[in-house]
Structures are given as structure tokens and as C-alpha cells.
C-alpha atoms as a PDB file:
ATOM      1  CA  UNK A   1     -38.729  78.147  40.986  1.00  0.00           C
ATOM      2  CA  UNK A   2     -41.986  78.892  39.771  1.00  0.00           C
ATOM      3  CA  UNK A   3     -43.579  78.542  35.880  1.00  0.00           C
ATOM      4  CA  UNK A   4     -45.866  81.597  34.656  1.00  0.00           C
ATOM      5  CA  UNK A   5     -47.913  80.346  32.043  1.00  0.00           C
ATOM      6  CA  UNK A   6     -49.831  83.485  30.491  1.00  0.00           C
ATOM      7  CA  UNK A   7     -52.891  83.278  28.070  1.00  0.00           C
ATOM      8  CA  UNK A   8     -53.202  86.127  25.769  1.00  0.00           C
ATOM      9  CA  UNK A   9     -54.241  87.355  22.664  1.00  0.00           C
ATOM     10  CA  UNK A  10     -52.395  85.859  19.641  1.00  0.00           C
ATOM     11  CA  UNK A  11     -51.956  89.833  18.042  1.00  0.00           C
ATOM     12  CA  UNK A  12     -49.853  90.197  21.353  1.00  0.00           C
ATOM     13  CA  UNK A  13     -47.501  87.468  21.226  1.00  0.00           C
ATOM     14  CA  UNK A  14     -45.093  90.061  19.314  1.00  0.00           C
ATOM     15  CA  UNK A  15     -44.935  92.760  21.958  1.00  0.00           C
ATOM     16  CA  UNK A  16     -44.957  90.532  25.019  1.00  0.00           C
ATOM     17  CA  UNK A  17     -42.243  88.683  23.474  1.00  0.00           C
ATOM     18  CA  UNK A  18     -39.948  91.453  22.851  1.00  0.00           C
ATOM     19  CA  UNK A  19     -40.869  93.107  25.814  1.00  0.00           C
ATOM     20  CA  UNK A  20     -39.666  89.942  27.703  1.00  0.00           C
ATOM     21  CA  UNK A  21     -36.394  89.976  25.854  1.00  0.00           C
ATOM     22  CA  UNK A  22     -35.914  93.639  26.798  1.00  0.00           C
ATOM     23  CA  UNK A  23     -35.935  92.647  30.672  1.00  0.00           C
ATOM     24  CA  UNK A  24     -33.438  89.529  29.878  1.00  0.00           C
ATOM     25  CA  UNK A  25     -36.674  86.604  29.845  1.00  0.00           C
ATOM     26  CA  UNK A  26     -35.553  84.819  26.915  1.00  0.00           C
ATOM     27  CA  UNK A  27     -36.126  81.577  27.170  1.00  0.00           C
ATOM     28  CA  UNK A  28     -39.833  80.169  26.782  1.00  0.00           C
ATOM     29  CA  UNK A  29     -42.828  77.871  24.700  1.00  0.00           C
ATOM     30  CA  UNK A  30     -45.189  79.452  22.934  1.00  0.00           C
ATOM     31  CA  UNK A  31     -47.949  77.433  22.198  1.00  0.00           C
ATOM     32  CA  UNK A  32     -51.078  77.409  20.064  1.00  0.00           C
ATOM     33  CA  UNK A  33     -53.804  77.030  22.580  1.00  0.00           C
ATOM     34  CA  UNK A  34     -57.968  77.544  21.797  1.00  0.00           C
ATOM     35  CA  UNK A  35     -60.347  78.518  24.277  1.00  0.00           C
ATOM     36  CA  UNK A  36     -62.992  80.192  25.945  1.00  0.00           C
ATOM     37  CA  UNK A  37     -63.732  82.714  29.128  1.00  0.00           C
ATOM     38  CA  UNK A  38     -65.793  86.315  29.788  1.00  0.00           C
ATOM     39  CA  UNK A  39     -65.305  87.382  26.318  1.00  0.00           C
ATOM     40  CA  UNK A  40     -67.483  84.941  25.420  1.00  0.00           C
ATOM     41  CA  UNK A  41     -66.467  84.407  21.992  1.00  0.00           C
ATOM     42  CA  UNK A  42     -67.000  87.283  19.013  1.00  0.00           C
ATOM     43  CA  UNK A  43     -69.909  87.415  16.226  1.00  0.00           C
ATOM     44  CA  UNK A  44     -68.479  87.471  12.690  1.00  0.00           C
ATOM     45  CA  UNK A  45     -70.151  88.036   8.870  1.00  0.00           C
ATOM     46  CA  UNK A  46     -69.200  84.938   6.541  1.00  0.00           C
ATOM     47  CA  UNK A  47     -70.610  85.118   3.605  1.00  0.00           C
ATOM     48  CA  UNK A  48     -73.529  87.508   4.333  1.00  0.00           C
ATOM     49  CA  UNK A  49     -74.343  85.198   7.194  1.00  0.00           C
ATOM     50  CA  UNK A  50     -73.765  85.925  11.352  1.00  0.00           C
ATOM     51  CA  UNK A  51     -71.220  83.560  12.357  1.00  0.00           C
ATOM     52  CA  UNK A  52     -70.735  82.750  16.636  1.00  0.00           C
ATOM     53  CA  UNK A  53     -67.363  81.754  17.566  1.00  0.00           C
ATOM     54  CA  UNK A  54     -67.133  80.849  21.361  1.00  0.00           C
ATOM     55  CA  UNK A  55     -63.737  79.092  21.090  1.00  0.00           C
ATOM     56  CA  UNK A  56     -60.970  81.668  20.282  1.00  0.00           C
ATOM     57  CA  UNK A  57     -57.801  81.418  18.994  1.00  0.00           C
ATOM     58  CA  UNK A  58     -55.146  82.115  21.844  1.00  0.00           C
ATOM     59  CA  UNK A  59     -51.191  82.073  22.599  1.00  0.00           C
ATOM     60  CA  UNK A  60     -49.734  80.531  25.847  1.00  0.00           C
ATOM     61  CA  UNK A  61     -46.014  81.449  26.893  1.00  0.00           C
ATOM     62  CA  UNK A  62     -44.580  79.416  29.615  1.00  0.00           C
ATOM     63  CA  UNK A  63     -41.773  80.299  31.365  1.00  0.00           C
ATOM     64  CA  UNK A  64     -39.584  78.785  34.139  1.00  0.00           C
ATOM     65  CA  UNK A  65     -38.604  81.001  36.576  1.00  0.00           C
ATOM     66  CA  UNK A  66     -36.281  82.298  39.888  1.00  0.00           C
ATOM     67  CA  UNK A  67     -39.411  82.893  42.863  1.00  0.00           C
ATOM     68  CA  UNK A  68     -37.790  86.361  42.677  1.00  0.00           C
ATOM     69  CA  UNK A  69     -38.383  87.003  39.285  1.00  0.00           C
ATOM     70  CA  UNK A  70     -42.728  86.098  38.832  1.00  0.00           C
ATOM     71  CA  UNK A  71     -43.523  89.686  40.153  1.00  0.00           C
ATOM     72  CA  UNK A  72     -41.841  91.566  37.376  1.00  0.00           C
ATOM     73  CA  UNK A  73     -42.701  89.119  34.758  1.00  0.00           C
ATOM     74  CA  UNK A  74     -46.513  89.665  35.191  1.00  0.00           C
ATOM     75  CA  UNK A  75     -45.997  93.216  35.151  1.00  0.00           C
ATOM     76  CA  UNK A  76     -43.880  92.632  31.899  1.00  0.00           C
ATOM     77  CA  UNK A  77     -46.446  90.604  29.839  1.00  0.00           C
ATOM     78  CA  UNK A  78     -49.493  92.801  31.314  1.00  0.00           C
ATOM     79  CA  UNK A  79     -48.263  95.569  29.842  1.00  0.00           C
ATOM     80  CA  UNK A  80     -47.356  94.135  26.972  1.00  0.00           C
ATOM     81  CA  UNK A  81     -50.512  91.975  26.395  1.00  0.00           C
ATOM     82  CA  UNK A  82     -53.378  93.943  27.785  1.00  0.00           C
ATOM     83  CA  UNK A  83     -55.542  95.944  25.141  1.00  0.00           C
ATOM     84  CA  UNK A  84     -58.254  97.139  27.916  1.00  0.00           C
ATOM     85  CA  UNK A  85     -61.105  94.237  26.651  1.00  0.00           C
ATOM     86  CA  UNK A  86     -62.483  91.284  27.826  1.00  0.00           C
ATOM     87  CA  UNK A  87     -60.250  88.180  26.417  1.00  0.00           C
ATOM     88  CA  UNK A  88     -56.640  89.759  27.252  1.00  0.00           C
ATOM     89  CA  UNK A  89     -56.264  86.840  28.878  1.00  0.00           C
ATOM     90  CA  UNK A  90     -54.766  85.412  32.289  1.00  0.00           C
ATOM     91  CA  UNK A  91     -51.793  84.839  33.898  1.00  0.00           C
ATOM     92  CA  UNK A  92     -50.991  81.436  36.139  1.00  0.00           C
ATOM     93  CA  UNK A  93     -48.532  80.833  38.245  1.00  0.00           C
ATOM     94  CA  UNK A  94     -47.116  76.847  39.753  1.00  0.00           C
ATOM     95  CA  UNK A  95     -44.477  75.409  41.819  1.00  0.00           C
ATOM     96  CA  UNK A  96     -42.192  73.808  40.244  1.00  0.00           C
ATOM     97  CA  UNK A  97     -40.059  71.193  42.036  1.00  0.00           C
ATOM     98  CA  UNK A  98     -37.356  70.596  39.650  1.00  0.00           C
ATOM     99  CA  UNK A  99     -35.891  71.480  36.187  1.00  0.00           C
ATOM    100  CA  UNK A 100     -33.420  69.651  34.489  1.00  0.00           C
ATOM    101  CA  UNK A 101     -31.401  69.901  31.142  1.00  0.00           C
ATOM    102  CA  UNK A 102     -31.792  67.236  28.290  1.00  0.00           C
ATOM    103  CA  UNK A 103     -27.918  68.061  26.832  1.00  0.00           C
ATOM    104  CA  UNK A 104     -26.250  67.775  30.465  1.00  0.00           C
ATOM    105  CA  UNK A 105     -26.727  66.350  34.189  1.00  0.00           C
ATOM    106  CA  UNK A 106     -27.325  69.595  35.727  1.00  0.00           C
ATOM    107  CA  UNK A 107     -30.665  70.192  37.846  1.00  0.00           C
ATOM    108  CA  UNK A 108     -32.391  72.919  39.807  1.00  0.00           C
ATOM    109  CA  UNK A 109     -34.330  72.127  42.816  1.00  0.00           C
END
């Protein structure tokens, strides 16, 4: 089993989402994550004034897995997510050596 955590763009979180259901992914966390990388942050006008913002609002989805399954799942949420620009995000992918249910006994190794 393997856990794709993607990074993207909270405006995205919609269409990646759905798009994931579409395929079957339905079960995930979506976190509220802030952060930085090539885009560098933006520039904004507040109050007649130039504003930098280098940490950026962003959207993680984690999801657990089959090994079988990561390829199509990055194609899903790059399609999805990607608008073209720097700060689409990035997609990471870990081992993961076991996942077990709170309600019952059963595990997956």
C-alpha cells in the first residue's frame, strides 16, 4: 500500500475531489496546510499599500492506497489540479506498512 499525499491549490480541491470520486477514490483527509515553494508567494494591494505574501494558503489530500492504484491517481488529481502556473503544487508518494480500522480488528499489511 502506498499514501499519495498531493499539495494543491485550495480553488482545486473541488475538481480534484470529484474527479477522484468519478474513478471510485473516495475515501481521504483534506487538510488545511500553508506553505511556500517556486511560486514564491504573490504581491497583493491592501489598502492602497503592496502587500508580499510568501506563505500561501494550500489543500493537502491524503489517500491510502493499493501499489496498483498510485499511477492513475496522480494522473487523476493532475488533471484535476493543474492550472499551468507555478504553485499547482506537488504530489508525494510513501510506503505504508500497515493500515488498520478504529471500529473493527481488521488490518492490511
Amino acid at each position: 500500500m502506498k499514501m499519495v499525499q498531493a499539495i494543491i491549490r485550495p480553488e482545486k480541491l473541488d475538481s480534484a475531489k470529484k474527479a477522484l470520486e468519478e474513478k471510485g477514490f473516495i475515501a481521504m483527509s483534506i487538510i488545511d496546510v500553508k506553505g511556500r515553494g517556486e511560486q514564491k508567494g504573490i504581491t497583493l494591494e491592501y489598502r492602497g499599500k503592496k502587500v508580499e505574501l510568501d506563505i500561501l494558503p494550500k489543500i493537502k489530500l491524503e489517500l491510502v492506497v493499493n501499489d496498483a492504484d498510485v499511477d492513475i491517481i496522480i494522473s487523476i488529481i493532475r488533471a484535476a489540479a493543474r492550472t499551468g502556473n507555478f504553485g499547482d503544487g506537488k504530489i508525494f508518494v510513501l510506503p505504508v506498512d500497515l493500515m488498520a480500522k478504529v471500529r473493527t480488528d481488521e488490518e492490511w499489511r
